[in-house]
PDB file of N, CA and C in Angstrom:
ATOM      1  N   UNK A   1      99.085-100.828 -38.531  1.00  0.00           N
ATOM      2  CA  UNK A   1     100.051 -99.737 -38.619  1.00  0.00           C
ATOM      3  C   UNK A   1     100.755 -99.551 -37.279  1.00  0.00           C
ATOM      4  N   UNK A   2     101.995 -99.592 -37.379  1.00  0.00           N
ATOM      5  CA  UNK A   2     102.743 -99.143 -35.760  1.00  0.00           C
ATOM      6  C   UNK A   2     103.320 -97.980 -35.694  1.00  0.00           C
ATOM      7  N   UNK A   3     103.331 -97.480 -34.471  1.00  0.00           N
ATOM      8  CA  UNK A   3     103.434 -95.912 -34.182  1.00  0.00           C
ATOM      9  C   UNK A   3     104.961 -95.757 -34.292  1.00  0.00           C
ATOM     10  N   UNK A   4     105.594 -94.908 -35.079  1.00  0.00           N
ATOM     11  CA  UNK A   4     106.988 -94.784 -34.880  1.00  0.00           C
ATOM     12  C   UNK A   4     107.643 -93.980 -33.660  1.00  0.00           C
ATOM     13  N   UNK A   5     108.525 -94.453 -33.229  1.00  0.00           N
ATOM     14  CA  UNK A   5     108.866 -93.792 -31.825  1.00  0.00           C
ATOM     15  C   UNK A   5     109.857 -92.222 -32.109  1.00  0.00           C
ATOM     16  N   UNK A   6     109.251 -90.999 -31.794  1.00  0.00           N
ATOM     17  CA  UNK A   6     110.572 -89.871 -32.129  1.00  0.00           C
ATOM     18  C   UNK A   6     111.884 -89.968 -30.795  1.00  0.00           C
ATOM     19  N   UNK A   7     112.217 -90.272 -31.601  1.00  0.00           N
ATOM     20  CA  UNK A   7     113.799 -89.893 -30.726  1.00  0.00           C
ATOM     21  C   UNK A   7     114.645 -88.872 -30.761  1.00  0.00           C
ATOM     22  N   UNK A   8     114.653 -88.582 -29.565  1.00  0.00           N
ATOM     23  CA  UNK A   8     115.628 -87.109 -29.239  1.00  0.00           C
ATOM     24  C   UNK A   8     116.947 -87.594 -28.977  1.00  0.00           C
ATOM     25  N   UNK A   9     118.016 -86.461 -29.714  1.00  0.00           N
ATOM     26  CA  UNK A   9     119.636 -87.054 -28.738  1.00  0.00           C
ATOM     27  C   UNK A   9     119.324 -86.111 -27.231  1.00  0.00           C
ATOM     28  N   UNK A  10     119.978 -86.857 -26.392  1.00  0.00           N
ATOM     29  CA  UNK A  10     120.562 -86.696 -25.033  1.00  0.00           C
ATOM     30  C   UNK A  10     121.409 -85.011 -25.140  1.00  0.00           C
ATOM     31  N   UNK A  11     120.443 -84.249 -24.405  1.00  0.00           N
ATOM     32  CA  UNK A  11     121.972 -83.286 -24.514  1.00  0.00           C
ATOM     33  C   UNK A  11     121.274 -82.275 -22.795  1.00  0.00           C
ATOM     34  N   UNK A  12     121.982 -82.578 -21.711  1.00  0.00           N
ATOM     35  CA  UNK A  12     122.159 -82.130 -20.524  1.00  0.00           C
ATOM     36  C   UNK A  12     121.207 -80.642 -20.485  1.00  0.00           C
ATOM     37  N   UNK A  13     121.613 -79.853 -21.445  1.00  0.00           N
ATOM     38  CA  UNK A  13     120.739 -78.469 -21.125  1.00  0.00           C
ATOM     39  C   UNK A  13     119.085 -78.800 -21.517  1.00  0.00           C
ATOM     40  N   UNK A  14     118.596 -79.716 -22.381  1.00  0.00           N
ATOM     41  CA  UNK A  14     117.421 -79.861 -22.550  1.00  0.00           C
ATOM     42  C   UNK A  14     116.477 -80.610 -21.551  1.00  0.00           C
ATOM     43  N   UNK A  15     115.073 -80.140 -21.663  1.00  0.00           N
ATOM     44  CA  UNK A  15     113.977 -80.721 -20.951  1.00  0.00           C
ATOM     45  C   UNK A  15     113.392 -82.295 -21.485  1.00  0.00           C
ATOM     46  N   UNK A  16     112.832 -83.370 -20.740  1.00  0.00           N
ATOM     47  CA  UNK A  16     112.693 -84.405 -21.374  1.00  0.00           C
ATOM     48  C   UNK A  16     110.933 -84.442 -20.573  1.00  0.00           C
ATOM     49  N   UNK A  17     110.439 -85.705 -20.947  1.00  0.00           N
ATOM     50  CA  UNK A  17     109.396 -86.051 -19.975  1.00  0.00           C
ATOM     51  C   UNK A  17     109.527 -87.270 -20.124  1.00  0.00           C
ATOM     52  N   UNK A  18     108.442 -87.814 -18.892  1.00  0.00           N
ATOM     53  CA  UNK A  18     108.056 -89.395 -18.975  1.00  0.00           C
ATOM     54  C   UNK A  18     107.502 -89.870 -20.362  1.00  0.00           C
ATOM     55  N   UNK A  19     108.108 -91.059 -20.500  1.00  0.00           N
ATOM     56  CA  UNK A  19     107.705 -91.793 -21.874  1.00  0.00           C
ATOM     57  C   UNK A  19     108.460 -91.833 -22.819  1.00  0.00           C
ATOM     58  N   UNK A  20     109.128 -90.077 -22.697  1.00  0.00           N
ATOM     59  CA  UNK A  20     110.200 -90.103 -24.587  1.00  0.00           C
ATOM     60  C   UNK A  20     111.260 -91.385 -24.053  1.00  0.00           C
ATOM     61  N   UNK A  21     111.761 -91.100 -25.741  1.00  0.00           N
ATOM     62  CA  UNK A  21     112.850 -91.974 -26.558  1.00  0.00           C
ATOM     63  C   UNK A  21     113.883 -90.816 -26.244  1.00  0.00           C
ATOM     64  N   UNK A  22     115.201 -91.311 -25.864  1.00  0.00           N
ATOM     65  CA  UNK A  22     116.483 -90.151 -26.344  1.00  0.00           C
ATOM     66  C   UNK A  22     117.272 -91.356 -26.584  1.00  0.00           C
ATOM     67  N   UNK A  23     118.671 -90.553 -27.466  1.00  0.00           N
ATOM     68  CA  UNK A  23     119.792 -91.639 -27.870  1.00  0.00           C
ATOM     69  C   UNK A  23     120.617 -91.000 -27.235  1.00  0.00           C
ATOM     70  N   UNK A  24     121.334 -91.552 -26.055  1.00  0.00           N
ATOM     71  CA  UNK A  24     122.628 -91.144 -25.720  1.00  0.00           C
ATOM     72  C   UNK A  24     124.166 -91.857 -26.387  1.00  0.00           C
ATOM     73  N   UNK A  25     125.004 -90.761 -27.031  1.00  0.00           N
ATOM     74  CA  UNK A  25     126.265 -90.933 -27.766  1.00  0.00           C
ATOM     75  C   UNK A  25     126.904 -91.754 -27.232  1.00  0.00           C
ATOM     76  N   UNK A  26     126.777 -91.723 -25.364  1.00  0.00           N
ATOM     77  CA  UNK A  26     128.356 -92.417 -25.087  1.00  0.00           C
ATOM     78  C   UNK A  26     127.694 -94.106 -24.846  1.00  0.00           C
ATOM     79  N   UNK A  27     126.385 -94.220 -24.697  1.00  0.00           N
ATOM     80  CA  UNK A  27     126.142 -95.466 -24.243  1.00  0.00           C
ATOM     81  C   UNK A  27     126.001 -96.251 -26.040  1.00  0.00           C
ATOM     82  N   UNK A  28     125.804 -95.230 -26.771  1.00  0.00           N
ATOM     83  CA  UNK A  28     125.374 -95.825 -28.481  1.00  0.00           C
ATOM     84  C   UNK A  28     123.902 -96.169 -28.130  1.00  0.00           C
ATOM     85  N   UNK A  29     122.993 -96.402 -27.637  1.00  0.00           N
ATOM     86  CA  UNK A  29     121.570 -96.491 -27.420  1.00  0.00           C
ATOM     87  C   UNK A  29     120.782 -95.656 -27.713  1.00  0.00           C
ATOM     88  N   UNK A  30     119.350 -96.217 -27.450  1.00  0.00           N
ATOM     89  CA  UNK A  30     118.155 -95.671 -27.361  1.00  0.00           C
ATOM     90  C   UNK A  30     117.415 -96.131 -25.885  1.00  0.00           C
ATOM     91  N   UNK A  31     116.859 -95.046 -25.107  1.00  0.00           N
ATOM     92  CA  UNK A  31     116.433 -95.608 -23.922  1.00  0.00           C
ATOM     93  C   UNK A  31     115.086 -94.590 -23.645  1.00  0.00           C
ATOM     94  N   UNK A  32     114.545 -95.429 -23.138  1.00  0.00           N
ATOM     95  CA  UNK A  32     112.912 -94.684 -22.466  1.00  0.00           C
ATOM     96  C   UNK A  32     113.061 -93.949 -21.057  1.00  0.00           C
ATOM     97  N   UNK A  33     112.833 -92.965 -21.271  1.00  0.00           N
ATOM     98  CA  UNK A  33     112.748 -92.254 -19.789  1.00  0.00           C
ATOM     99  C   UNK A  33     111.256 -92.270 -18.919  1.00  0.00           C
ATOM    100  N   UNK A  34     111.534 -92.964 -17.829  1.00  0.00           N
ATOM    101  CA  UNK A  34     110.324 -93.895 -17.032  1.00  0.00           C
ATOM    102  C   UNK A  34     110.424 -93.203 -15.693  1.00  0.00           C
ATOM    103  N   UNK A  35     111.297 -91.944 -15.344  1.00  0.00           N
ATOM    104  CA  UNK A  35     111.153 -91.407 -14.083  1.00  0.00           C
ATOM    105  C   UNK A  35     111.593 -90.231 -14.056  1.00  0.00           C
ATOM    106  N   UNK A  36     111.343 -89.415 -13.360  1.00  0.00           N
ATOM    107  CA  UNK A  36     111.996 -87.751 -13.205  1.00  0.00           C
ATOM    108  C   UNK A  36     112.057 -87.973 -11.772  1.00  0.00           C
ATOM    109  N   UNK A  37     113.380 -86.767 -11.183  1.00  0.00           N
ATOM    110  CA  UNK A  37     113.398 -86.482  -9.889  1.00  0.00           C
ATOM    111  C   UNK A  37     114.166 -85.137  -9.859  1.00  0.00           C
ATOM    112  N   UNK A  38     114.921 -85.092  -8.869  1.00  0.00           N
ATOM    113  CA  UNK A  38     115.661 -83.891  -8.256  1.00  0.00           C
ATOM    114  C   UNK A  38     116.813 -84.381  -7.407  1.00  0.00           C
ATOM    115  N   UNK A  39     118.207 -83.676  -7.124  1.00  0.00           N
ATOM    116  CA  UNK A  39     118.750 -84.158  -6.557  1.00  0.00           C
ATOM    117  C   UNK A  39     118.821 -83.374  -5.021  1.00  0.00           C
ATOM    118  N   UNK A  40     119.308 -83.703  -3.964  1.00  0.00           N
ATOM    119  CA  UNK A  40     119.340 -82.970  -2.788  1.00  0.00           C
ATOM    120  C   UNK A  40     119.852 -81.388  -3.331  1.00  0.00           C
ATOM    121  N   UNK A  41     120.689 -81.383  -4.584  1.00  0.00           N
ATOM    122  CA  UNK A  41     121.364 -80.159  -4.589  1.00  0.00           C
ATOM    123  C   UNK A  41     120.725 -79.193  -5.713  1.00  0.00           C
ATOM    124  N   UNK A  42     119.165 -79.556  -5.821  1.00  0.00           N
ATOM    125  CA  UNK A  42     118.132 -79.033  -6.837  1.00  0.00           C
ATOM    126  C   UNK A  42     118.381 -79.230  -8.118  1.00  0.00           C
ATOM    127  N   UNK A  43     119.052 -80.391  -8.219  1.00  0.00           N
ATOM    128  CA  UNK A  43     119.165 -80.730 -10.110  1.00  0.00           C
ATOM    129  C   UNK A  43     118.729 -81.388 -10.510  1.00  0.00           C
ATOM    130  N   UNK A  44     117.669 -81.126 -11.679  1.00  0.00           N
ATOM    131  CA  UNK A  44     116.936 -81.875 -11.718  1.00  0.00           C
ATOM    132  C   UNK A  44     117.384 -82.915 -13.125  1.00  0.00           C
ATOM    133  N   UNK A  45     116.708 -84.108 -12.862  1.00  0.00           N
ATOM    134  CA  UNK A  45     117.188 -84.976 -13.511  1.00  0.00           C
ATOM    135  C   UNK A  45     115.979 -86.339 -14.268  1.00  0.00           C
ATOM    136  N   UNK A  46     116.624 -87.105 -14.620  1.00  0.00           N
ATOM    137  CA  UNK A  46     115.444 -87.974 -15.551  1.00  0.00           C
ATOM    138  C   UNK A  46     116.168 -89.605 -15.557  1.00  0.00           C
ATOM    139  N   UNK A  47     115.170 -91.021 -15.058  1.00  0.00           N
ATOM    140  CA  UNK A  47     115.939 -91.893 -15.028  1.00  0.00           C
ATOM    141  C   UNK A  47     115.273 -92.594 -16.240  1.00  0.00           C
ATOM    142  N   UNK A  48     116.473 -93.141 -17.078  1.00  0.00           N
ATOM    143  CA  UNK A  48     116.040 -93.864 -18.333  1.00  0.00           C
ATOM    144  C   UNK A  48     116.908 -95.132 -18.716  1.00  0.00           C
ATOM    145  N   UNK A  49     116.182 -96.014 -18.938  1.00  0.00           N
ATOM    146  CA  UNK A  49     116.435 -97.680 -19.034  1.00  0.00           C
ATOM    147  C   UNK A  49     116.708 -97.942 -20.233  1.00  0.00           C
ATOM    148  N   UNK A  50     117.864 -98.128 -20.644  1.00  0.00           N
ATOM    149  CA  UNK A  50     118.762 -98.553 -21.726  1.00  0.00           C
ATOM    150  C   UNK A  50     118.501-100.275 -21.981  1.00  0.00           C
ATOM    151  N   UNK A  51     118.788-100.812 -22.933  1.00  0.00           N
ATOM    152  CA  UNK A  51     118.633-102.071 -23.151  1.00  0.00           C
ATOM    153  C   UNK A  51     120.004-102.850 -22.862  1.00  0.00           C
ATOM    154  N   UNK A  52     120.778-102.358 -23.384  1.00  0.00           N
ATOM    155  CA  UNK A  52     122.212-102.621 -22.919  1.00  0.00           C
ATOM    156  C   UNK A  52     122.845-102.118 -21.810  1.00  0.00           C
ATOM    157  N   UNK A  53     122.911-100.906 -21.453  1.00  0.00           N
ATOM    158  CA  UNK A  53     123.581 -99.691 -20.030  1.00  0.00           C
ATOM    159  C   UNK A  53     123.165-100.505 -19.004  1.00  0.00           C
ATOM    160  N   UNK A  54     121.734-100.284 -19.214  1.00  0.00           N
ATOM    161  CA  UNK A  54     120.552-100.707 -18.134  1.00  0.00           C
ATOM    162  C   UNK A  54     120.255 -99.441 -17.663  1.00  0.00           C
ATOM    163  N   UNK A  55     119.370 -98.989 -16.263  1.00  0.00           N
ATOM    164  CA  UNK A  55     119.386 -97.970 -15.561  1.00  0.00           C
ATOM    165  C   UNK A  55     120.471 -96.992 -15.414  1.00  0.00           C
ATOM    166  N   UNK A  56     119.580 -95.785 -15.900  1.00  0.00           N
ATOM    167  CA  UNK A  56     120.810 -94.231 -15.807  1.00  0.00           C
ATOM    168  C   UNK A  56     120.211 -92.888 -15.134  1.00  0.00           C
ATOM    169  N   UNK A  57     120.415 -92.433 -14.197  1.00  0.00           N
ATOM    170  CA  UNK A  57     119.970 -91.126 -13.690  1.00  0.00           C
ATOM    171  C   UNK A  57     120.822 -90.304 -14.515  1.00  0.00           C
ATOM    172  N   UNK A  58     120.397 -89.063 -15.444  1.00  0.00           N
ATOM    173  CA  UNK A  58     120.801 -88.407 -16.173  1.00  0.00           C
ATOM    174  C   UNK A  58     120.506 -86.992 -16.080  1.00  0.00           C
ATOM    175  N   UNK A  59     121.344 -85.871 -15.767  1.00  0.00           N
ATOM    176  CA  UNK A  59     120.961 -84.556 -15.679  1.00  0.00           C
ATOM    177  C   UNK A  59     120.433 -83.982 -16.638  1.00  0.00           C
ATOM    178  N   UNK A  60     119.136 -82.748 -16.662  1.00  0.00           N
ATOM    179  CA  UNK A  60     118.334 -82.316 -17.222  1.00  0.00           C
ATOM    180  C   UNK A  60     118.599 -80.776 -17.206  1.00  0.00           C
ATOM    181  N   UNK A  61     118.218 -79.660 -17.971  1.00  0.00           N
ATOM    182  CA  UNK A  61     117.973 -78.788 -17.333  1.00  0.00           C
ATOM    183  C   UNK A  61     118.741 -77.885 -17.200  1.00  0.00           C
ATOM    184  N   UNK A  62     120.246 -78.664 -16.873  1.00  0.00           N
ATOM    185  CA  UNK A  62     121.299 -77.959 -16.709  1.00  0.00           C
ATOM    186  C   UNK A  62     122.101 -76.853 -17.602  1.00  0.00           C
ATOM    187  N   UNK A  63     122.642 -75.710 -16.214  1.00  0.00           N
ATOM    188  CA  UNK A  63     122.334 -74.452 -17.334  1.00  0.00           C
ATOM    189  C   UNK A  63     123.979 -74.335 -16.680  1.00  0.00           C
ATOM    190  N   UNK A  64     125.015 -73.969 -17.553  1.00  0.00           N
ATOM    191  CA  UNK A  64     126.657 -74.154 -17.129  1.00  0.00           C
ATOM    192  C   UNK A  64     126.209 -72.228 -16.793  1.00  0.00           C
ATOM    193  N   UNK A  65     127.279 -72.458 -16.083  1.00  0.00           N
ATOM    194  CA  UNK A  65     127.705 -70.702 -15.328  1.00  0.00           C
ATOM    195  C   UNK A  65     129.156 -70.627 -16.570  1.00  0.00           C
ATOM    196  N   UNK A  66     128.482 -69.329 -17.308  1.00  0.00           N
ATOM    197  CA  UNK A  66     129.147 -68.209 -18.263  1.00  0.00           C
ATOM    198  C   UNK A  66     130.708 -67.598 -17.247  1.00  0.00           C
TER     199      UNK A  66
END
């Protein structure tokens, strides 16, 4: 029996962790997120390896000013 993978879409205001699946729209993929960080300007973010893109640092978290 093989484990099916859940996949989340990509969407900037949400939280991710190491390991998930997300599909981002503009690349048309599915990619594994294999790193978290922060940027100098406290944003935090998530790097995930596309099969096609390749490597993407992608913002997380992010909350737009109303």
């Amino acid at each position: 029996m093989s484990k099916e993978k859940k996949v989340k879409e990509y969407d900037p205001e949400k939280s991710y962790i190491m390991g998930e699946h997300i599909f981002h729209k503009g690349f048309d993929e599915i990619g594994e997120i294999v790193g978290t960080g922060m940027t100098t300007d406290q944003i935090k973010n998530i790097v995930v390896v596309f099969p096609k893109a390749g490597q993407k640092r992608l913002v997380i978290d992010y909350k737009k000013n109303n």
